[in-house]
Protein backbone atom coordinates (compact mmCIF):
# COMPACT_ATOMS: atom_id res chain seq x y z
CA UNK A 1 1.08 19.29 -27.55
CA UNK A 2 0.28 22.70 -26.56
CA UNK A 3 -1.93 23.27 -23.19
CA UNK A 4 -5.28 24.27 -23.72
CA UNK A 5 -5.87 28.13 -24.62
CA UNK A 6 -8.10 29.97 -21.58
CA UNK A 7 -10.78 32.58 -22.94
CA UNK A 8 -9.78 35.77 -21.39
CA UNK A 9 -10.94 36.77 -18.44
CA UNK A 10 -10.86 39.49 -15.99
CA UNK A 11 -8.74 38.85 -13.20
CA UNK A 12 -8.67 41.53 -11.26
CA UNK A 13 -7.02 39.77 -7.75
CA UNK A 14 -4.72 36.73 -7.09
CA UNK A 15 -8.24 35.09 -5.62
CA UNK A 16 -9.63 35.28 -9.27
CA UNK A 17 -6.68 33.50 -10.41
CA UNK A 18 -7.14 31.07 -7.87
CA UNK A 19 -10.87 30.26 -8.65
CA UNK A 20 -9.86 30.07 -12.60
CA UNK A 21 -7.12 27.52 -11.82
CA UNK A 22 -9.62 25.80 -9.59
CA UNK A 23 -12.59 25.60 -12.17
CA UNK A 24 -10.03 23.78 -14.48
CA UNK A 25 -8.90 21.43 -11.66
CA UNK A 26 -12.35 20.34 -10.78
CA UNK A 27 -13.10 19.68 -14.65
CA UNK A 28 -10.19 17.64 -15.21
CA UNK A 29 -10.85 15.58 -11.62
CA UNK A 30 -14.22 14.93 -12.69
CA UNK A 31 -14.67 11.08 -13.55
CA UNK A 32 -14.56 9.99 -16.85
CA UNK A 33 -17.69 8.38 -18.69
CA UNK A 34 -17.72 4.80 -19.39
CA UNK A 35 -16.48 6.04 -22.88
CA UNK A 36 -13.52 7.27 -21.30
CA UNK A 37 -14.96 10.70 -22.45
CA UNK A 38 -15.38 14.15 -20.66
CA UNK A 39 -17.69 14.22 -17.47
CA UNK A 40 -21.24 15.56 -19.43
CA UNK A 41 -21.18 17.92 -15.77
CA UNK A 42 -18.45 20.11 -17.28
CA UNK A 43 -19.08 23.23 -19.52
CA UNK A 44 -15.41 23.45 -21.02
CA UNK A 45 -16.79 26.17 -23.37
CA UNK A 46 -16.99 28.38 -20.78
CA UNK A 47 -13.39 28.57 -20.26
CA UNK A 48 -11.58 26.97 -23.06
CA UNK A 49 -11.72 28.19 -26.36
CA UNK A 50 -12.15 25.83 -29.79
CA UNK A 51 -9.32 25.40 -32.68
CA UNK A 52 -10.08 24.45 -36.40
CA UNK A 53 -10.26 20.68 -35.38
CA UNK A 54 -11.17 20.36 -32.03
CA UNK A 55 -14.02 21.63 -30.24
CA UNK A 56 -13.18 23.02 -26.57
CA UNK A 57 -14.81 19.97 -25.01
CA UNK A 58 -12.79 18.16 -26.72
CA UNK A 59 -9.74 19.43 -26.20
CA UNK A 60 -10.36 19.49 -22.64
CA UNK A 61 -11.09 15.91 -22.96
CA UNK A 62 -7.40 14.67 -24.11
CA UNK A 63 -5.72 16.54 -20.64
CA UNK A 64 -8.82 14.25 -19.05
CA UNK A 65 -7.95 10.97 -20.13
CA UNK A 66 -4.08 12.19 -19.41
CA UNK A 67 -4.82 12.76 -15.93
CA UNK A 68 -7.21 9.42 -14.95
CA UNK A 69 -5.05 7.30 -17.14
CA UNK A 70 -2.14 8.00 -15.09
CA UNK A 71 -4.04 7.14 -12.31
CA UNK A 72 -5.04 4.06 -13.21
CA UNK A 73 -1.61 3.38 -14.68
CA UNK A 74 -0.07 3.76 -10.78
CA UNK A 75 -2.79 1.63 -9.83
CA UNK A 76 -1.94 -0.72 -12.04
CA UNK A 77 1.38 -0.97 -10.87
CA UNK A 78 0.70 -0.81 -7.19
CA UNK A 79 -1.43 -3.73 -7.16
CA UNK A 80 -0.50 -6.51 -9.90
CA UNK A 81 -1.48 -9.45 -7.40
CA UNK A 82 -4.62 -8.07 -7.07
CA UNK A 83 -4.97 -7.16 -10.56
CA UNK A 84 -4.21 -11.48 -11.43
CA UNK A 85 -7.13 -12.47 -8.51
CA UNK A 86 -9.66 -10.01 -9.90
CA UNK A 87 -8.56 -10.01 -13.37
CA UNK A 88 -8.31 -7.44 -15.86
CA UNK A 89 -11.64 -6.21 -16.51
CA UNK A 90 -13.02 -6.38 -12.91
CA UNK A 91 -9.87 -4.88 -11.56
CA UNK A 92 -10.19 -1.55 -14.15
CA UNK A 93 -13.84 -1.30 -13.09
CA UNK A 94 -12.66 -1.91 -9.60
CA UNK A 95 -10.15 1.41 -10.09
CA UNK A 96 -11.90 3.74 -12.01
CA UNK A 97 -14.84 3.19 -9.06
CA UNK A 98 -12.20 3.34 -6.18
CA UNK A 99 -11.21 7.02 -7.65
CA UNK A 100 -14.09 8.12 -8.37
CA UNK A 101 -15.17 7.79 -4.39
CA UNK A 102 -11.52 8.40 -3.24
CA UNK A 103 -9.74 11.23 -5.77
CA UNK A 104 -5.78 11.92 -5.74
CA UNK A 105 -5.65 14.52 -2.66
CA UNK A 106 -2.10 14.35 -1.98
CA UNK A 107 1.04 15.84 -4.13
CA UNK A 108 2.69 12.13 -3.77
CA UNK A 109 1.14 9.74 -6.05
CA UNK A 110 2.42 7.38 -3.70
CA UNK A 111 -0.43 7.66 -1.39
CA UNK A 112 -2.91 7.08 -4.31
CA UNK A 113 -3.40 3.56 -3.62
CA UNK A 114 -3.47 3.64 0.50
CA UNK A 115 -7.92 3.89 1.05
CA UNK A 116 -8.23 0.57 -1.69
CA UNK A 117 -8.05 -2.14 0.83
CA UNK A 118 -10.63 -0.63 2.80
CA UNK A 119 -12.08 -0.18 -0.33
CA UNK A 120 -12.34 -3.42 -1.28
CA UNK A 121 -15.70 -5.58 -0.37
CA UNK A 122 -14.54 -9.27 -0.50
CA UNK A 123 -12.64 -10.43 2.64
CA UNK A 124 -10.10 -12.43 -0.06
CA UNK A 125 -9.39 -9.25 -2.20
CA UNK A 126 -9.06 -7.32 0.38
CA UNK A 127 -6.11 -9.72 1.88
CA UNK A 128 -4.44 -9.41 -0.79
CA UNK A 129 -4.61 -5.40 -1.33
CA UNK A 130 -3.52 -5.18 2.30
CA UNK A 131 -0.60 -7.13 1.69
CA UNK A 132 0.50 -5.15 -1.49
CA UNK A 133 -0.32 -1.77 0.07
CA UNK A 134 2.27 -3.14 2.93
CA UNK A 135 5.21 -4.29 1.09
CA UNK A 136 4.49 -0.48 -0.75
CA UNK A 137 4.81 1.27 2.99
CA UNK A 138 7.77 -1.03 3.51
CA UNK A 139 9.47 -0.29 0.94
CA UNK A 140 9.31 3.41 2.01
CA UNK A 141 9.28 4.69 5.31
CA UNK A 142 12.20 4.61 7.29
CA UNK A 143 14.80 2.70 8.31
CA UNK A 144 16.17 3.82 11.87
CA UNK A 145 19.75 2.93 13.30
CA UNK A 146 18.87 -0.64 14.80
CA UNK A 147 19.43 -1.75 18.62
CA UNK A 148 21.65 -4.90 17.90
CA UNK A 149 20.98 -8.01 20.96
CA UNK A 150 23.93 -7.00 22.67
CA UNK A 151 21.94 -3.90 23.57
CA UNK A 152 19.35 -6.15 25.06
CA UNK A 153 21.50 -7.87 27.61
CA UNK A 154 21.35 -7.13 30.79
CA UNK A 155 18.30 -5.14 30.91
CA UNK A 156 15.35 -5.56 32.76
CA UNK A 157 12.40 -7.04 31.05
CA UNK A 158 9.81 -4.80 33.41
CA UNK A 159 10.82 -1.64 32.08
CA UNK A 160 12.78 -2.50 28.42
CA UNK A 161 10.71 -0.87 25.85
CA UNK A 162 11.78 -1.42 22.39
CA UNK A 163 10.55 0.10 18.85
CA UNK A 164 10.40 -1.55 15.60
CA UNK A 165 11.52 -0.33 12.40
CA UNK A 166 8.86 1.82 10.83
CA UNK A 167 9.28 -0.90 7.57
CA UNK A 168 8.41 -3.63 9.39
CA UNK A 169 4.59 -4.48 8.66
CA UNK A 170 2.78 -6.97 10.73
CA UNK A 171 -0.22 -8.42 9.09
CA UNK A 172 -3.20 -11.05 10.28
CA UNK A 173 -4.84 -12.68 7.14
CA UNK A 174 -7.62 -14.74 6.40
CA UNK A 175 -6.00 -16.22 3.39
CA UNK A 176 -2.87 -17.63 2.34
CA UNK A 177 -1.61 -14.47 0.33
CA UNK A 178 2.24 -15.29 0.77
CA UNK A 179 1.37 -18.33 -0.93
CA UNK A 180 -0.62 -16.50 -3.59
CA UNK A 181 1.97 -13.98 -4.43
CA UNK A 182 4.73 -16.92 -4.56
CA UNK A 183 3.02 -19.02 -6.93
CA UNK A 184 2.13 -15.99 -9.17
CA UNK A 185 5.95 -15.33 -9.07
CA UNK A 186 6.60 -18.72 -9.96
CA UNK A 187 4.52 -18.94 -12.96
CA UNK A 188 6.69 -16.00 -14.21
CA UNK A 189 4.45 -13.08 -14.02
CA UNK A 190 6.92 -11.27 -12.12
CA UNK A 191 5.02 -9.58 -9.77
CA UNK A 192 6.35 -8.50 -6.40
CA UNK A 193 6.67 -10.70 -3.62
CA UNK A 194 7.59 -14.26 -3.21
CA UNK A 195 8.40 -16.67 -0.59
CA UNK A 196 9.88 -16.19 2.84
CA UNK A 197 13.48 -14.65 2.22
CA UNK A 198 13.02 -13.70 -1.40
CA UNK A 199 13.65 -11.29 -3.90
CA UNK A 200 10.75 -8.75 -4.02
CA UNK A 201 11.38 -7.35 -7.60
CA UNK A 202 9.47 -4.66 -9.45
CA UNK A 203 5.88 -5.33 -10.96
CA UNK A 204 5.48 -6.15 -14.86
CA UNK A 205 2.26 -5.64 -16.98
CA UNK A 206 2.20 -9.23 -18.63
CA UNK A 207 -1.03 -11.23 -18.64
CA UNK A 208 -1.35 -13.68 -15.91
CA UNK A 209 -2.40 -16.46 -17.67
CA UNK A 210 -2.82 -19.02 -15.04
CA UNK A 211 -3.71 -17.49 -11.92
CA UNK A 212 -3.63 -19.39 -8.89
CA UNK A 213 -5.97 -20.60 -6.36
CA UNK A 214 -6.00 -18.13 -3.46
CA UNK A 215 -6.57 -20.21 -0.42
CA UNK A 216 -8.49 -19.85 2.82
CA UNK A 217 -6.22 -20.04 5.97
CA UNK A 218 -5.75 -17.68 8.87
CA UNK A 219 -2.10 -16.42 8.90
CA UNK A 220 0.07 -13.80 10.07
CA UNK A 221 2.93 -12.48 8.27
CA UNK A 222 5.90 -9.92 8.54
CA UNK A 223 7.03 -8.01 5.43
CA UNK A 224 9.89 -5.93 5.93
CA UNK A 225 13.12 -4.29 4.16
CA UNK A 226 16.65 -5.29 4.24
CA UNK A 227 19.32 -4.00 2.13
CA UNK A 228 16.77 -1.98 0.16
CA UNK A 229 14.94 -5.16 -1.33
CA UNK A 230 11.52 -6.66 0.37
CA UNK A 231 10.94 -9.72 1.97
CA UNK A 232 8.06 -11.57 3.53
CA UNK A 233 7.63 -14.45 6.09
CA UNK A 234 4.89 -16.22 8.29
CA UNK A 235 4.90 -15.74 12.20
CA UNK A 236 3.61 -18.00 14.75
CA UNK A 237 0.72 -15.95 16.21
CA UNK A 238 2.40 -15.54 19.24
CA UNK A 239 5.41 -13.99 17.79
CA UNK A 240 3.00 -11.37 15.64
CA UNK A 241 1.29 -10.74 19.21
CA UNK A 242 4.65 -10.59 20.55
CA UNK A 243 5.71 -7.94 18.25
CA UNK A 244 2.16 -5.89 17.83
CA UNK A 245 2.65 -5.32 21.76
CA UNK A 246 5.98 -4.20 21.53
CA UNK A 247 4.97 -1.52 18.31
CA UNK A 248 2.04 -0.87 20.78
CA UNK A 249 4.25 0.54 23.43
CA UNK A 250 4.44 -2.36 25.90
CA UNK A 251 7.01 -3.12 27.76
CA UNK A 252 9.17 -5.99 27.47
CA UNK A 253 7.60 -8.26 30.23
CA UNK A 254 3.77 -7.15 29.16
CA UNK A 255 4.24 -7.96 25.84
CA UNK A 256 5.58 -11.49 26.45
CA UNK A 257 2.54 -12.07 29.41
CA UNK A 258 0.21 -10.67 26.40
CA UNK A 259 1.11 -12.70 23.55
CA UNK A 260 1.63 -16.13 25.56
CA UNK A 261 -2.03 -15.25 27.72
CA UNK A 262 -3.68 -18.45 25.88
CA UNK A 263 -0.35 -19.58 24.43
CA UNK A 264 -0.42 -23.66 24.65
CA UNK A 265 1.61 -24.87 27.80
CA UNK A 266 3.26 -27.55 25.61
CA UNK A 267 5.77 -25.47 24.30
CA UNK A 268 9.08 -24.35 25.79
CA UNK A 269 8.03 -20.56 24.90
CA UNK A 270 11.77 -19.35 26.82
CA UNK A 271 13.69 -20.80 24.03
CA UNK A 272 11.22 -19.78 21.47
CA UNK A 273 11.53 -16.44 22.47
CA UNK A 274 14.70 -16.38 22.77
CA UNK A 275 15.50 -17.61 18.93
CA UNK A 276 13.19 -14.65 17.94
CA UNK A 277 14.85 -12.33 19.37
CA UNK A 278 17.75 -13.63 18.13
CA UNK A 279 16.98 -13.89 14.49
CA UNK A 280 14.55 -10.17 14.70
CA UNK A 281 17.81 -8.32 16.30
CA UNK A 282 19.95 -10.10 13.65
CA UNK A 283 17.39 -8.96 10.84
CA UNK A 284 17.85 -5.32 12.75
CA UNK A 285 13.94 -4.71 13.38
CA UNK A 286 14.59 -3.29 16.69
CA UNK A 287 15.34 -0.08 17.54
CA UNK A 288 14.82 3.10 20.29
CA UNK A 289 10.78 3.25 20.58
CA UNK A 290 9.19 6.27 19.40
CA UNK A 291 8.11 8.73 21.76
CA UNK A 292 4.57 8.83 20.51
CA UNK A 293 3.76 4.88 19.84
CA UNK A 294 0.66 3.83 17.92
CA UNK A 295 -2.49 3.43 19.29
């Protein structure tokens, strides 16, 4: 398929090139009708010429539908739990609105997908977005040369500040999303995720035919990366406040006092701890705190 023929024009400067490559930018960023056809707003004639079967709207059209269609296609693929809660047709609608408001505005389609949580109006869909979107940021920022317990000993709690691994997401949830995700697996839709300690493989396109109930329940989860595959787990709340203070810059001793401030005095919380920190250093999630820790 050859690219659409420009009428000629005068360019006299590298600025007039850059307005011409601009005017066909904005025309093929404009939103699609319901139709899927060209945006009514753009004059294509004014800058594309017509062959012998195609008029220069039209032709304009098919580089259109190329460009939202990928879109949508990444979407698609970012979020297939999402995709079985809302279901085909609300999802789509759900997509074509979400870039309509929020446009590609990076040169990584990766980020494409990062604003639909927020997006996102019910508290349930949301959930689960937030959760896909996290196992997608897990997957790829970094992993950093991890501070094994060994490292630990010894050192004293007032002052020990430690980092975690930049794919290690912490999440609080009003619904049970793990759960979600692992039945969804289960009933062979292959979509990523599954239970604690399991497989996160890559997303398919079949029709979920039975999706689910996606229960109510307050719970906090880690999803993080180990030998390049994903895997996702509930905390006790203490050990995601626990960890959120430590990402937050805390050190050692503030972040335990924070996270066990209305902790439940039933619980021997020293040997909790300590078979955290045990299984988190073994898991490598630790390592030298960033100089510039998250707000």
């Amino acid at each position: 398929m050859s690219t659409p023929t420009l009428k000629k024009m005068r360019l006299t400067s590298t600025a007039d090139l850059q307005q011409l490559q601009r005017t066909m930018a904005d025309a093929l960023m404009q939103p699609l009708t319901r139709k899927d056809g060209l945006s009514p707003e753009v004059r294509a004639e004014e800058f594309i010429t017509p062959n012998d079967r195609l008029s220069a709207s039209q032709r304009l059209e098919i580089y259109a539908r190329q460009y939202w269609f990928r879109l949508l296609d990444c979407l698609h693929d970012e979020y297939p739990a999402l995709r079985a809660h809302l279901g085909q047709r609300r999802f789509h609608q759900t997509c074509r609105d979400y870039l309509a408001e929020h446009p590609s505005s990076s040169w990584t389609l990766s980020q494409l997908g990062s604003r639909l949580p927020e997006f996102l109006q019910d508290d349930a869909a949301r959930d689960v977005a937030r959760v896909e979107w996290a196992q997608s940021q897990a997957f790829e920022e970094a992993w950093k040369k991890p501070l094994l317990i060994d490292d630990l000993l010894g050192r004293d709690p007032a002052s020990l500040r430690l980092g975690l691994q930049p794919c290690v997401m912490l999440l609080q949830l009003g619904h049970a999303v793990d759960q979600f995700i692992t039945a969804l697996k289960m009933g062979e839709t292959e979509l990523r995720g599954g239970a604690s300690q399991a497989h996160s493989g890559a997303s398919a396109r079949g029709r979920v035919r039975r999706v689910p109930r996606l229960k109510r329940e307050s719970v906090h989860i880690v999803i993080h990366r180990h030998d390049n595959r994903l895997y996702f787990k509930r905390l006790d709340r203490e050990a995601h406040l626990l960890l959120s203070a430590l990402r937050a810059g805390m050190t050692l001793a503030e972040a335990v006092e924070a996270a066990l401030a209305d902790a439940s005095p039933d619980k021997d919380w020293s040997a909790l701890i300590r078979d955290w920190f045990c299984e988190w250093s073994a898991l490598g999630w630790f390592c030298h705190p960033s100089k510039n820790p998250p707000n």
